[in-house]
N, C-alpha and C. Protein backbone atom coordinates (compact mmCIF):
# COMPACT_ATOMS: atom_id res chain seq x y z
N UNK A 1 96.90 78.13 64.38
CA UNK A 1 95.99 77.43 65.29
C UNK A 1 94.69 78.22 65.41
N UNK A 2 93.28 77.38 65.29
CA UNK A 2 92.27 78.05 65.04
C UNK A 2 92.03 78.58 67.04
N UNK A 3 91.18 79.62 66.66
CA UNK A 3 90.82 80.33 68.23
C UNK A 3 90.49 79.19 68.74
N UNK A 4 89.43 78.23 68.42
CA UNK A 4 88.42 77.54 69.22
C UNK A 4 89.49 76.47 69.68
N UNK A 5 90.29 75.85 68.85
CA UNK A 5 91.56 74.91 68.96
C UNK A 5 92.70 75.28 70.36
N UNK A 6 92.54 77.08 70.49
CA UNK A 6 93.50 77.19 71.31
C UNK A 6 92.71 77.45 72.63
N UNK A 7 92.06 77.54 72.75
CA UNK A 7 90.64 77.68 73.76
C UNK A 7 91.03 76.43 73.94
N UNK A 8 90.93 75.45 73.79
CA UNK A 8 90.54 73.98 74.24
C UNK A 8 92.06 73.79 75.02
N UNK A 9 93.11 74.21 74.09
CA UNK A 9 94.65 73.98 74.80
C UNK A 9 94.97 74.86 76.11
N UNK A 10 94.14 76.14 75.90
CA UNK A 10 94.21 77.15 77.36
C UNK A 10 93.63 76.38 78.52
N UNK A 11 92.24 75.68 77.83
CA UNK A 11 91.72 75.39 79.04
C UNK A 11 93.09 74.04 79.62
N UNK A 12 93.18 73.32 78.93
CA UNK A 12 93.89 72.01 79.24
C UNK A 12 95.27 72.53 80.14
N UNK A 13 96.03 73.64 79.68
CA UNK A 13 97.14 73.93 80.03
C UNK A 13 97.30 74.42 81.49
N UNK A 14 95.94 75.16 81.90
CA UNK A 14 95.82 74.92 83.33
C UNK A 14 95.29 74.01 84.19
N UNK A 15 94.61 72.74 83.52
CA UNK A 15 94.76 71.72 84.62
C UNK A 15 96.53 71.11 84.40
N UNK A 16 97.28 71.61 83.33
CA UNK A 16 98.75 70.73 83.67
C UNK A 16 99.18 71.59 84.69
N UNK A 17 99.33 72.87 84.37
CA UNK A 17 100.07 73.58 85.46
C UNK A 17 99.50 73.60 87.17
N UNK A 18 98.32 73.43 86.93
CA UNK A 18 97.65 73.28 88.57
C UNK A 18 98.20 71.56 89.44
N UNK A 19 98.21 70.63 88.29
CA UNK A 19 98.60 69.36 88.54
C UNK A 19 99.96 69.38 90.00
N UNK A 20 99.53 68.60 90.71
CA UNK A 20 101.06 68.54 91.90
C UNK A 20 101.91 68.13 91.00
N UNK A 21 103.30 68.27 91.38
CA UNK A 21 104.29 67.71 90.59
C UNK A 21 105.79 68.37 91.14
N UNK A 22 107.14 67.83 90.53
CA UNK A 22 107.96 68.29 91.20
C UNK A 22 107.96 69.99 91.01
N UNK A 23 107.46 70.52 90.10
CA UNK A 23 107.59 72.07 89.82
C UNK A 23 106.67 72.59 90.64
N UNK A 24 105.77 72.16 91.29
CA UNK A 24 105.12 72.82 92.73
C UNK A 24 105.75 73.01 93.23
N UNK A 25 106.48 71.37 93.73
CA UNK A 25 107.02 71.03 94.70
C UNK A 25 108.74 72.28 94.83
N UNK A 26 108.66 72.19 93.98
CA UNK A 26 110.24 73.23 93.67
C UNK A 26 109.59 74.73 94.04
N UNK A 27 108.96 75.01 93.65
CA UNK A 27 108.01 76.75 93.42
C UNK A 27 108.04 76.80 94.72
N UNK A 28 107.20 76.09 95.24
CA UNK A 28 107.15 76.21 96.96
C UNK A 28 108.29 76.40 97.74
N UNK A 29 108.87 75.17 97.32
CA UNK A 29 110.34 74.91 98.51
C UNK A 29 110.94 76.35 98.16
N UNK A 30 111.04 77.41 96.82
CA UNK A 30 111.91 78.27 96.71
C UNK A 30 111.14 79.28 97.51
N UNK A 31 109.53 79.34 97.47
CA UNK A 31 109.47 80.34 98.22
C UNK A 31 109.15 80.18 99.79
N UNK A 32 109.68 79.41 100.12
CA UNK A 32 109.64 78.97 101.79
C UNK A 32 111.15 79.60 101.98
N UNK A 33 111.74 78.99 101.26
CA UNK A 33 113.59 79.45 101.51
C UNK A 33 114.05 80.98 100.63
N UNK A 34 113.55 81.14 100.40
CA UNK A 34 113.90 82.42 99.57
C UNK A 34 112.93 83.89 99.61
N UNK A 35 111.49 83.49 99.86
CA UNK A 35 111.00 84.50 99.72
C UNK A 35 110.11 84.09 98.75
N UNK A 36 109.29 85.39 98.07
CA UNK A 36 108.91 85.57 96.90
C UNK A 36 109.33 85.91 95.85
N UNK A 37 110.04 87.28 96.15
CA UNK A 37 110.79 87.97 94.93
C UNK A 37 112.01 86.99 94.39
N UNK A 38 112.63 86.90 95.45
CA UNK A 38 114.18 85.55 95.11
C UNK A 38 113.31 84.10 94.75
N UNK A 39 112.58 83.77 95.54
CA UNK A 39 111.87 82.43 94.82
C UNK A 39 111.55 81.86 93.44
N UNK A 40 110.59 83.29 93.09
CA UNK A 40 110.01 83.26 91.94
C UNK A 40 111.09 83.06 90.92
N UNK A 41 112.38 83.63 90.73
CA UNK A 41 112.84 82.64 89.80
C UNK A 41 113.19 81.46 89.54
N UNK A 42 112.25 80.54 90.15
CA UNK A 42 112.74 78.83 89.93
C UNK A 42 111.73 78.83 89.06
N UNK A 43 110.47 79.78 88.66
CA UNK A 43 109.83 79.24 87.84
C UNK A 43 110.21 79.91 86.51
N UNK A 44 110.84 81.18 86.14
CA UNK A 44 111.63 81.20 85.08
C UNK A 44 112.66 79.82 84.58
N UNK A 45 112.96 79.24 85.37
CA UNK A 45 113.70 78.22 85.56
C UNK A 45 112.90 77.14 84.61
N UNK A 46 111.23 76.84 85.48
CA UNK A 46 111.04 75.93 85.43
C UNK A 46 110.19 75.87 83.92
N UNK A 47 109.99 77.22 83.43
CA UNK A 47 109.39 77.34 82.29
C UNK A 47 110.48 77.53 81.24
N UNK A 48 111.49 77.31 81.22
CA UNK A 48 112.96 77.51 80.44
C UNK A 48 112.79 75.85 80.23
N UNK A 49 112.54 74.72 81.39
CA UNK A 49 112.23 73.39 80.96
C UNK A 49 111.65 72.97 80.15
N UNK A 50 109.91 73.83 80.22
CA UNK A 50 109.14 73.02 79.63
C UNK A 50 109.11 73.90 77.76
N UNK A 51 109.96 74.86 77.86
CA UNK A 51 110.35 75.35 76.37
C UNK A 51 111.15 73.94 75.90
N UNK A 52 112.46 73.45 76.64
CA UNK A 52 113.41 72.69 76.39
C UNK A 52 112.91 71.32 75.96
N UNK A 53 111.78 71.13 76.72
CA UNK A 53 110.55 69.78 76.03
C UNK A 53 109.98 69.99 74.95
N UNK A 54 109.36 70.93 74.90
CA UNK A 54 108.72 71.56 73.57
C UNK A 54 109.74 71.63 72.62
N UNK A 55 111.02 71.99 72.05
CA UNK A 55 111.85 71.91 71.39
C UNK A 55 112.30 71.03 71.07
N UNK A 56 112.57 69.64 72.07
CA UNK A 56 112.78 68.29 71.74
C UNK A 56 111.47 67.29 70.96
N UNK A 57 110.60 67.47 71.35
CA UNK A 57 109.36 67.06 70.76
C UNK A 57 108.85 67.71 69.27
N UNK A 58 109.52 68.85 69.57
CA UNK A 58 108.33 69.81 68.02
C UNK A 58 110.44 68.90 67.09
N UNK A 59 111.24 68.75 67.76
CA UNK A 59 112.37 68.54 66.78
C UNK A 59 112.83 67.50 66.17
N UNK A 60 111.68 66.27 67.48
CA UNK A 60 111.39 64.72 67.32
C UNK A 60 112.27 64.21 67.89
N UNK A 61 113.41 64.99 68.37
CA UNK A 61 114.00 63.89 69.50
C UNK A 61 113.65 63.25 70.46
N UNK A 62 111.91 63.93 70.95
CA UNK A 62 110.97 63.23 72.17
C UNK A 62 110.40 62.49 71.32
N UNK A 63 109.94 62.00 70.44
CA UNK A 63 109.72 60.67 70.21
C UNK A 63 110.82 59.99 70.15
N UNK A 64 112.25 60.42 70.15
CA UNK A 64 113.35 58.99 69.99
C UNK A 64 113.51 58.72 71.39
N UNK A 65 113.29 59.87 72.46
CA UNK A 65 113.60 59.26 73.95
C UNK A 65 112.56 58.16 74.03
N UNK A 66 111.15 58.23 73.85
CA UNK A 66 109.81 57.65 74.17
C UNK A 66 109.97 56.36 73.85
N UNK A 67 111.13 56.50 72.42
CA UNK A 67 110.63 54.82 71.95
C UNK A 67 112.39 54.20 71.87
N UNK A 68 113.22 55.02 72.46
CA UNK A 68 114.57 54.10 72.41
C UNK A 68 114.87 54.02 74.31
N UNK A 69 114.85 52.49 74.61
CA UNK A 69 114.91 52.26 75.89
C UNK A 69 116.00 52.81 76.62
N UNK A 70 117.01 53.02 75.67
CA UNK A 70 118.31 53.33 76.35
C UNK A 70 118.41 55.25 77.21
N UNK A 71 118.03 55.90 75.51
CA UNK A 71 117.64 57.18 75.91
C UNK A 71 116.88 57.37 77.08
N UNK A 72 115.39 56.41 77.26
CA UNK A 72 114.49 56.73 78.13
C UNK A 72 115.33 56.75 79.51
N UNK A 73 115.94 55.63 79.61
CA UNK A 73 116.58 55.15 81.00
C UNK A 73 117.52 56.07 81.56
N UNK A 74 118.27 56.36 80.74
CA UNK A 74 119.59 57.97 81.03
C UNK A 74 118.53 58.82 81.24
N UNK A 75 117.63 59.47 80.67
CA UNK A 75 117.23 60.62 81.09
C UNK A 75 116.23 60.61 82.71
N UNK A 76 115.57 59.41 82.00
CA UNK A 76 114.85 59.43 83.70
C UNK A 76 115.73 59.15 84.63
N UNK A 77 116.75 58.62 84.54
CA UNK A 77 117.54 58.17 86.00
C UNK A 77 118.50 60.20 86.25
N UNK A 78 118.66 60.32 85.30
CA UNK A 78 119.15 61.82 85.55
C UNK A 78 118.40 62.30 85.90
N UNK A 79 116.84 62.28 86.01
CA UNK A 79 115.28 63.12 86.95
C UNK A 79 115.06 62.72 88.38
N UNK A 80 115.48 61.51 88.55
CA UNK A 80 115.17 60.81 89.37
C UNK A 80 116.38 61.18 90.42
N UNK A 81 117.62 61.39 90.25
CA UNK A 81 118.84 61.24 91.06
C UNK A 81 118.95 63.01 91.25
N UNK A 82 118.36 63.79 90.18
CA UNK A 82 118.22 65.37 91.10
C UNK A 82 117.12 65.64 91.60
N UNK A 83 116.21 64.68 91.66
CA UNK A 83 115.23 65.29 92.38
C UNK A 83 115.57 64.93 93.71
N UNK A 84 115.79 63.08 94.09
CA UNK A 84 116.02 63.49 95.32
C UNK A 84 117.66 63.79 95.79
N UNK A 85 118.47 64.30 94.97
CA UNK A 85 119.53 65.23 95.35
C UNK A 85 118.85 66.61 95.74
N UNK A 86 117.95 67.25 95.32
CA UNK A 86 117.30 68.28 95.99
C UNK A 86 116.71 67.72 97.02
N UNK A 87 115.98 66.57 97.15
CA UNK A 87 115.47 66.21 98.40
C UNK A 87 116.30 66.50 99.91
N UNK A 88 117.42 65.35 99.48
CA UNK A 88 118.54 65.62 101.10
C UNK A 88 118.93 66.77 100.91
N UNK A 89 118.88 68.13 100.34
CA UNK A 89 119.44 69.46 100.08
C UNK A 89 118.97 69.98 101.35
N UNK A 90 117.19 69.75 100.87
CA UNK A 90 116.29 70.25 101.27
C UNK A 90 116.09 69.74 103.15
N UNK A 91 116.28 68.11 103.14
CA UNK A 91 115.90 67.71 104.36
C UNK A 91 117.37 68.64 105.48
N UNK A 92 118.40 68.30 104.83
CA UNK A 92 118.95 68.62 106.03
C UNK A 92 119.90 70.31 105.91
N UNK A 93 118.68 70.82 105.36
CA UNK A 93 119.05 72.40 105.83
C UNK A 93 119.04 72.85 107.50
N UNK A 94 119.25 73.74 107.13
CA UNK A 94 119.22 74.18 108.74
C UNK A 94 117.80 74.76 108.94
N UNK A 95 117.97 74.76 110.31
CA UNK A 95 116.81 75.53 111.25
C UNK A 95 116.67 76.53 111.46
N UNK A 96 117.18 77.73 110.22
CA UNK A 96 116.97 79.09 110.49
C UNK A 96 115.95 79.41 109.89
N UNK A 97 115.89 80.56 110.04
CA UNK A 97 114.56 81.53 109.35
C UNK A 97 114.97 81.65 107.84
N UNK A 98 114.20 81.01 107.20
CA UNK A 98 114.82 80.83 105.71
C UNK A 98 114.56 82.29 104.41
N UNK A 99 114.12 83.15 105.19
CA UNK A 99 113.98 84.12 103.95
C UNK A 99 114.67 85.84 104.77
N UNK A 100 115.78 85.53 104.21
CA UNK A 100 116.90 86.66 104.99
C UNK A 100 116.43 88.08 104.92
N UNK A 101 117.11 88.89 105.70
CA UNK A 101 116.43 90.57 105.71
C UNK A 101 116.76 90.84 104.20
N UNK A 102 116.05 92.08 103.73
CA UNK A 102 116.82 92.55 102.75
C UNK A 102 118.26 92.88 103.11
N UNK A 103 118.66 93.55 103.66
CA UNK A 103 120.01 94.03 104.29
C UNK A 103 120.96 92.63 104.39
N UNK A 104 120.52 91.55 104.16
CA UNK A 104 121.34 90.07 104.18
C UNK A 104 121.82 89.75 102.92
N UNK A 105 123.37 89.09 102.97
CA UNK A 105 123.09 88.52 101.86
C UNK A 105 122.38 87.32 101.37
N UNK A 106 122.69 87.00 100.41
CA UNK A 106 121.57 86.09 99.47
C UNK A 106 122.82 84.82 99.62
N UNK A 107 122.23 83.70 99.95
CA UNK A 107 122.93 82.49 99.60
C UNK A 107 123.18 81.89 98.67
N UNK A 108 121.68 81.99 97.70
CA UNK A 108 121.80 81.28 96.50
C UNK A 108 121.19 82.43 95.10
N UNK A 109 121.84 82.20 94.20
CA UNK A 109 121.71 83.14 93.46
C UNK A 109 120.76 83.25 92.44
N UNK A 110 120.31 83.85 91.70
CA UNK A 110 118.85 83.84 90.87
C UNK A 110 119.62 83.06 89.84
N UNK A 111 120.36 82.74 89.22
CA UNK A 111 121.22 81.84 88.05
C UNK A 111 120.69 81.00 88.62
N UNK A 112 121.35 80.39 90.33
CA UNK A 112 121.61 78.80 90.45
C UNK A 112 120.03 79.13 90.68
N UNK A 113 118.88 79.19 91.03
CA UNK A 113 117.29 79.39 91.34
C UNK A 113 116.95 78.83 89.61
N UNK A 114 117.25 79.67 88.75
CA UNK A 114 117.25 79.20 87.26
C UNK A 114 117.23 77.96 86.69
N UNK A 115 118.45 77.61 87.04
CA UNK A 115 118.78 76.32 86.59
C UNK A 115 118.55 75.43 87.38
N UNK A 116 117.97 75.72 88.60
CA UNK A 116 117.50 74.19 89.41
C UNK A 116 116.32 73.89 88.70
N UNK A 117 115.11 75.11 88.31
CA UNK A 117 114.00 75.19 88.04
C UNK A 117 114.09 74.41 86.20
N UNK A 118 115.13 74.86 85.87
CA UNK A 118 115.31 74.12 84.64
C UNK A 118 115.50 72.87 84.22
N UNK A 119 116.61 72.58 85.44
CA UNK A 119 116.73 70.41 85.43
C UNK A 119 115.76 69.92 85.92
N UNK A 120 114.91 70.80 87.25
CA UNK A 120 113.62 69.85 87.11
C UNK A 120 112.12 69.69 86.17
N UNK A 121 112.20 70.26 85.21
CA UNK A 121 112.15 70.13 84.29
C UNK A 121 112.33 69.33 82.85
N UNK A 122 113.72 69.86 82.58
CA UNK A 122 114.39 69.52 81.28
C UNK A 122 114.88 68.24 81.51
N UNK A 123 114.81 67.47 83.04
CA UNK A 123 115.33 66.41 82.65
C UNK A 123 114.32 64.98 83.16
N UNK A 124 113.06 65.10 82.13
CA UNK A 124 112.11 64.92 82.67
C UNK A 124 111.33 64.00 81.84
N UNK A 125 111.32 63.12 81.80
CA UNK A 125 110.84 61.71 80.25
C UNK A 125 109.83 62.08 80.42
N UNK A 126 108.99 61.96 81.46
CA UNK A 126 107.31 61.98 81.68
C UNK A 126 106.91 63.25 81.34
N UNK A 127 107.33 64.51 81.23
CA UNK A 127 106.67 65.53 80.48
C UNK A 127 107.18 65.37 78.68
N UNK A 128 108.09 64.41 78.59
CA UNK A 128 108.45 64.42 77.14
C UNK A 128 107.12 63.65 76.70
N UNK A 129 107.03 62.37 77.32
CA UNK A 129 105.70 61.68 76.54
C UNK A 129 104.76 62.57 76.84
N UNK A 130 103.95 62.93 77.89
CA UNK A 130 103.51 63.97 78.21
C UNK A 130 102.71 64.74 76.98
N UNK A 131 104.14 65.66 76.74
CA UNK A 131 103.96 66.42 75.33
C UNK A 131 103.57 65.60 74.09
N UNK A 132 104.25 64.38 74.19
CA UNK A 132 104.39 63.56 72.82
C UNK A 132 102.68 62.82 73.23
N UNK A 133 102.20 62.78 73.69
CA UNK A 133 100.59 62.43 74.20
C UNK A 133 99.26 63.73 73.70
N UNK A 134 99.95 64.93 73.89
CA UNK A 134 98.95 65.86 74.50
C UNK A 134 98.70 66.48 73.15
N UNK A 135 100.29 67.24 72.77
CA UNK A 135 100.69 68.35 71.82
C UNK A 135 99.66 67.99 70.84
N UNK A 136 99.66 66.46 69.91
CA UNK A 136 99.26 66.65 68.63
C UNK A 136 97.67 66.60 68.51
N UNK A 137 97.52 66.39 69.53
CA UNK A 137 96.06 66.08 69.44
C UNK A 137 95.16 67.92 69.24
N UNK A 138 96.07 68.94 69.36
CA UNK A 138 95.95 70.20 68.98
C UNK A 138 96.72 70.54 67.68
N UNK A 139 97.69 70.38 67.17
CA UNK A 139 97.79 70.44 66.16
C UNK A 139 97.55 70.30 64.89
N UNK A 140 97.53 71.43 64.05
CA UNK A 140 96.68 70.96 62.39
C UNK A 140 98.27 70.80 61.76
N UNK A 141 98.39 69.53 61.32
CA UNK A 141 98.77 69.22 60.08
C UNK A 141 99.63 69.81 58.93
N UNK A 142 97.77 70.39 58.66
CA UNK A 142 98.54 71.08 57.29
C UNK A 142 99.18 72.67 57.06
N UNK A 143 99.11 72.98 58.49
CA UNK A 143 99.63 74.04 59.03
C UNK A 143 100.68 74.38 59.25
N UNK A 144 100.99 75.92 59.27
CA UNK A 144 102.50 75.69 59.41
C UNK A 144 103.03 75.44 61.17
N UNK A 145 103.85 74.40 61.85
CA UNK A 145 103.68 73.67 62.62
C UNK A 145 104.77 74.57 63.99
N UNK A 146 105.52 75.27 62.82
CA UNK A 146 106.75 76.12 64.07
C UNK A 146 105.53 76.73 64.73
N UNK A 147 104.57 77.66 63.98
CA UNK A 147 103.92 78.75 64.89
C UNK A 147 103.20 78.06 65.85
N UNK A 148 102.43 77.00 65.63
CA UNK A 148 101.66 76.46 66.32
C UNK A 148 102.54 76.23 67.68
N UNK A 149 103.40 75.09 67.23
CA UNK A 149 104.35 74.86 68.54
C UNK A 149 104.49 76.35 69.30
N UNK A 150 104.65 77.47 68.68
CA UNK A 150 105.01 79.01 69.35
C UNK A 150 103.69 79.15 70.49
N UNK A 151 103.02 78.82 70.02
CA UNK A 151 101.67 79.76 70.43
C UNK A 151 101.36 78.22 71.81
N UNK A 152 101.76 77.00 71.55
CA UNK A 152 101.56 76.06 72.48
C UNK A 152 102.71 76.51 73.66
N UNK A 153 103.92 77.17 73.46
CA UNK A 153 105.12 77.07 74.46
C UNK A 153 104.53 78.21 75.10
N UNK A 154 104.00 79.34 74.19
CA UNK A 154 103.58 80.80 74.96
C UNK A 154 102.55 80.58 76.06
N UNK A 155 101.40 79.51 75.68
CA UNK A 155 100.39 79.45 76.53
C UNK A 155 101.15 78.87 77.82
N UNK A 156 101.63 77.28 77.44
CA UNK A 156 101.89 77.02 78.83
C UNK A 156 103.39 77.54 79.30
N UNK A 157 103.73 78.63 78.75
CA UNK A 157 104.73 79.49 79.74
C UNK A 157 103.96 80.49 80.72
N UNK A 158 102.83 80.98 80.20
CA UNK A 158 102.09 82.04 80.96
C UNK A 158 101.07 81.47 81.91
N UNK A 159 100.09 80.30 81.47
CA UNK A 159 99.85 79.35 82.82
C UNK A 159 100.44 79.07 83.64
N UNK A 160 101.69 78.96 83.59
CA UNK A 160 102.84 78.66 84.47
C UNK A 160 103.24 79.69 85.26
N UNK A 161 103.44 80.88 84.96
CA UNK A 161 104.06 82.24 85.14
C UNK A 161 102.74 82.06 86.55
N UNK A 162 101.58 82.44 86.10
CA UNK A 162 100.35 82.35 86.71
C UNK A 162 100.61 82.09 87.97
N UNK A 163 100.30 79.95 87.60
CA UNK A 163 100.10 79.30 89.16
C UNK A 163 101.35 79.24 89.75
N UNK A 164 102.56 79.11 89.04
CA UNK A 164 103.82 78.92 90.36
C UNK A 164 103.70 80.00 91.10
N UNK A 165 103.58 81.26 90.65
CA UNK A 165 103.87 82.69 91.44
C UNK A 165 102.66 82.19 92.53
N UNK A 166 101.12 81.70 92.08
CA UNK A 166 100.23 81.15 93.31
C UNK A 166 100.96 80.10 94.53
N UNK A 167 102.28 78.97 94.04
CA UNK A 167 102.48 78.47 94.48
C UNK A 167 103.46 78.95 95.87
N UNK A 168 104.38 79.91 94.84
CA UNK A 168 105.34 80.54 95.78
C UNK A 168 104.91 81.48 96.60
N UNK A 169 104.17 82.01 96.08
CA UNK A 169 103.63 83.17 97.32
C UNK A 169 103.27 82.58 98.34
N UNK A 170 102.16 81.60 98.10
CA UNK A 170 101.48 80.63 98.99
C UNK A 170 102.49 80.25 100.32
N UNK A 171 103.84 79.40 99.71
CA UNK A 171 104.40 79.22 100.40
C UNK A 171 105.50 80.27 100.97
N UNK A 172 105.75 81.52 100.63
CA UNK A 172 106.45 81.93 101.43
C UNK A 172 105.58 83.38 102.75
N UNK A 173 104.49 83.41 102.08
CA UNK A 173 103.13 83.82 103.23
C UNK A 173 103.15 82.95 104.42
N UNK A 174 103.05 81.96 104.35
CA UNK A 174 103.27 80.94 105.97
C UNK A 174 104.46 80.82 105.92
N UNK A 175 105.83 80.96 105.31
CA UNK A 175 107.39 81.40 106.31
C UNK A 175 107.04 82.00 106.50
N UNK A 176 106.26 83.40 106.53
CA UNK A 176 106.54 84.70 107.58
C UNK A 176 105.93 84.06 108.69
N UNK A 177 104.99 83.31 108.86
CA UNK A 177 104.56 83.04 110.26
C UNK A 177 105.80 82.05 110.83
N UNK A 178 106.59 81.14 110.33
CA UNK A 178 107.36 80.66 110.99
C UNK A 178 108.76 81.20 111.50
N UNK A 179 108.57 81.09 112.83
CA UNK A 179 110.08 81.51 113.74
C UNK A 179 110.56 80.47 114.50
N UNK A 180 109.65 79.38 114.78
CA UNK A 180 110.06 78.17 115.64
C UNK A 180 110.94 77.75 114.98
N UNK A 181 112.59 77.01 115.96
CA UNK A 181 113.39 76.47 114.77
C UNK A 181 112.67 74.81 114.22
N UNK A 182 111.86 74.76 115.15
CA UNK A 182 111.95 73.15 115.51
C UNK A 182 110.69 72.93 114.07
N UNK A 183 109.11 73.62 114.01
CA UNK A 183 108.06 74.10 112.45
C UNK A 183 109.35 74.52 111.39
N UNK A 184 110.38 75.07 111.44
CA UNK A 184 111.23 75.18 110.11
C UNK A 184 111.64 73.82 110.10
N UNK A 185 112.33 73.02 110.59
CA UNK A 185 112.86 72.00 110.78
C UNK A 185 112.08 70.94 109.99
N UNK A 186 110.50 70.99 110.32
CA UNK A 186 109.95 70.61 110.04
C UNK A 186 108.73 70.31 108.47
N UNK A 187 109.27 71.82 108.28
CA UNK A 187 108.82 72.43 107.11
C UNK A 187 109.95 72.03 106.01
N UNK A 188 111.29 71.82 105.99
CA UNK A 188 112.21 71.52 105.29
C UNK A 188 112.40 70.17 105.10
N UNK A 189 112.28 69.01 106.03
CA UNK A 189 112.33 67.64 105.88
C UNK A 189 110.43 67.21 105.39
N UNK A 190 109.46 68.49 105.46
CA UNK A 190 108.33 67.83 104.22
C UNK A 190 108.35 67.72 103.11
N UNK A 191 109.18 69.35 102.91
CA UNK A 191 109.69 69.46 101.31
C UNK A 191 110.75 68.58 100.59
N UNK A 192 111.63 68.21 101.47
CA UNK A 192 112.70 67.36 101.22
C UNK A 192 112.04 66.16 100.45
N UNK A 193 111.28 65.45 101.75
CA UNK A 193 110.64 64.03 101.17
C UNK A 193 109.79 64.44 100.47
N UNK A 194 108.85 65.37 99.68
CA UNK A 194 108.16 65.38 98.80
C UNK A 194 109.23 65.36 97.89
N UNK A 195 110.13 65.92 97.41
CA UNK A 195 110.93 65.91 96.30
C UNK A 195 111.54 64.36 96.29
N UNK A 196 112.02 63.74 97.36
CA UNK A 196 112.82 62.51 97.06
C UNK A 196 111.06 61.08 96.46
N UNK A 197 110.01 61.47 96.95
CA UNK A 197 109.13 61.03 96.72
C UNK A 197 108.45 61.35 95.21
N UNK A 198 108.53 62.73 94.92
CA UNK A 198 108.75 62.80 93.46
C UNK A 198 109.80 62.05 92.25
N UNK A 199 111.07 61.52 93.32
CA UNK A 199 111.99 61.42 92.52
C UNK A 199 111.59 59.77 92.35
N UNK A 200 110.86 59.02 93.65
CA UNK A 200 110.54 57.61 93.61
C UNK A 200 109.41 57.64 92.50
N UNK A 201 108.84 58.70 92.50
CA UNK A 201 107.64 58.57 91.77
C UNK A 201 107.87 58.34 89.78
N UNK A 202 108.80 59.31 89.62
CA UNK A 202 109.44 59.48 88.24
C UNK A 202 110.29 58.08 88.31
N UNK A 203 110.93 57.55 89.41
CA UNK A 203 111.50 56.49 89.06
C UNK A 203 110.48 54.75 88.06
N UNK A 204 109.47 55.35 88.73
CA UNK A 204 108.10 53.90 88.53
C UNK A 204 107.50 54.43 87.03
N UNK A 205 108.05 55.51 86.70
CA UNK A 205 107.31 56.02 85.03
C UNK A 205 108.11 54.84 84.31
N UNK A 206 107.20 53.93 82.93
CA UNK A 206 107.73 53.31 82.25
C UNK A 206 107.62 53.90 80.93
N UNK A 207 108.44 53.69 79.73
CA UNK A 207 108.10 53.95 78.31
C UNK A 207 107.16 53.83 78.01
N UNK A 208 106.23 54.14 77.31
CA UNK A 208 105.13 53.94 76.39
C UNK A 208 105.65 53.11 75.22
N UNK A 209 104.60 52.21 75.04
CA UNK A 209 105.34 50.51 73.89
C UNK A 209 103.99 50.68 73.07
């Protein structure tokens, strides 16, 4: 991939990663409930996804989801039914102080943080077309096409790395100000319905014909 070619994909790769979407929406919620340090791995998570897109697309199975109705429908209804399964996770947590002493234990573990960050993600039609929209319009051809794809997964893994850590910090800087149970309460049923609203939202994505 020529410099000037990947210049154009750097720039592009951070308006995707700045874009709202459920992987904000996840980045955040982990670091409201977790912290920073424990948070931040939902976006190892969530960049383990968008490798898992990139692999389906550079392997052409994202063009068979894009254009076989059946595939499309299983996978989005599997995006759609964990996102807002994280939603009610999220709404009806409790009203505690969500980011424990160090001296506490940990509820949820950097694995399960992993792999949430990964299904919302990996199970995700609209970043498959997405990719199957974006990718080739950077790609040469007559090139050899693995590296390229390499150097496309590296960029937007490290844009990513970037803004979620902006996202999570963000959000777990205002948990430290919250101690009210009633602002946690409140802070957990926003995140909730943003995710079940992400999940309505992925539900209204149609195939590309």
């Amino acid at each position: 991939m020529e410099f000037s070619t990947w210049l154009a994909f750097f720039a592009a790769s951070w308006a995707i990663s700045l874009s709202p979407g459920a992987g904000a929406i996840a980045a955040m919620s982990s670091g409201l409930n977790h912290g920073f340090r424990l948070g931040y791995f939902t976006t190892f998570g969530l960049i383990l996804g968008i490798l898992t897109q990139i692999v389906l697309v550079g392997a052409g199975l994202g063009a068979l989801i894009a254009t076989s109705s059946l595939g499309f429908a299983i996978v989005k209804w599997l995006g759609v039914a964990y996102l807002v399964y994280l939603g009610v996770q999220q709404w009806r947590a409790p009203a505690t102080p969500m980011v424990a002493a160090d001296d506490e234990p940990r509820v949820v573990t950097r694995r399960q943080l992993v792999l949430r960050g990964w299904m919302i993600n990996a199970v995700n039609p609209k970043g498959t077309v997405f990719l199957l929209a974006v990718v080739p319009q950077f790609l040469n051809l007559k090139a050899d096409l693995t590296q390229q794809y390499l150097v496309i997964a590296a960029t937007l893994g490290f844009t990513d790395l970037v803004v979620m850590a902006g996202y999570t910090v963000l959000a777990a800087r205002v948990l430290s100000a919250l101690r009210s149970s009633h602002h946690i309460k409140m802070m957990n049923r926003t995140f909730g319905a943003l995710f079940v609203a992400a999940g309505a939202l992925l539900a209204t994505f149609k195939r590309s014909v």
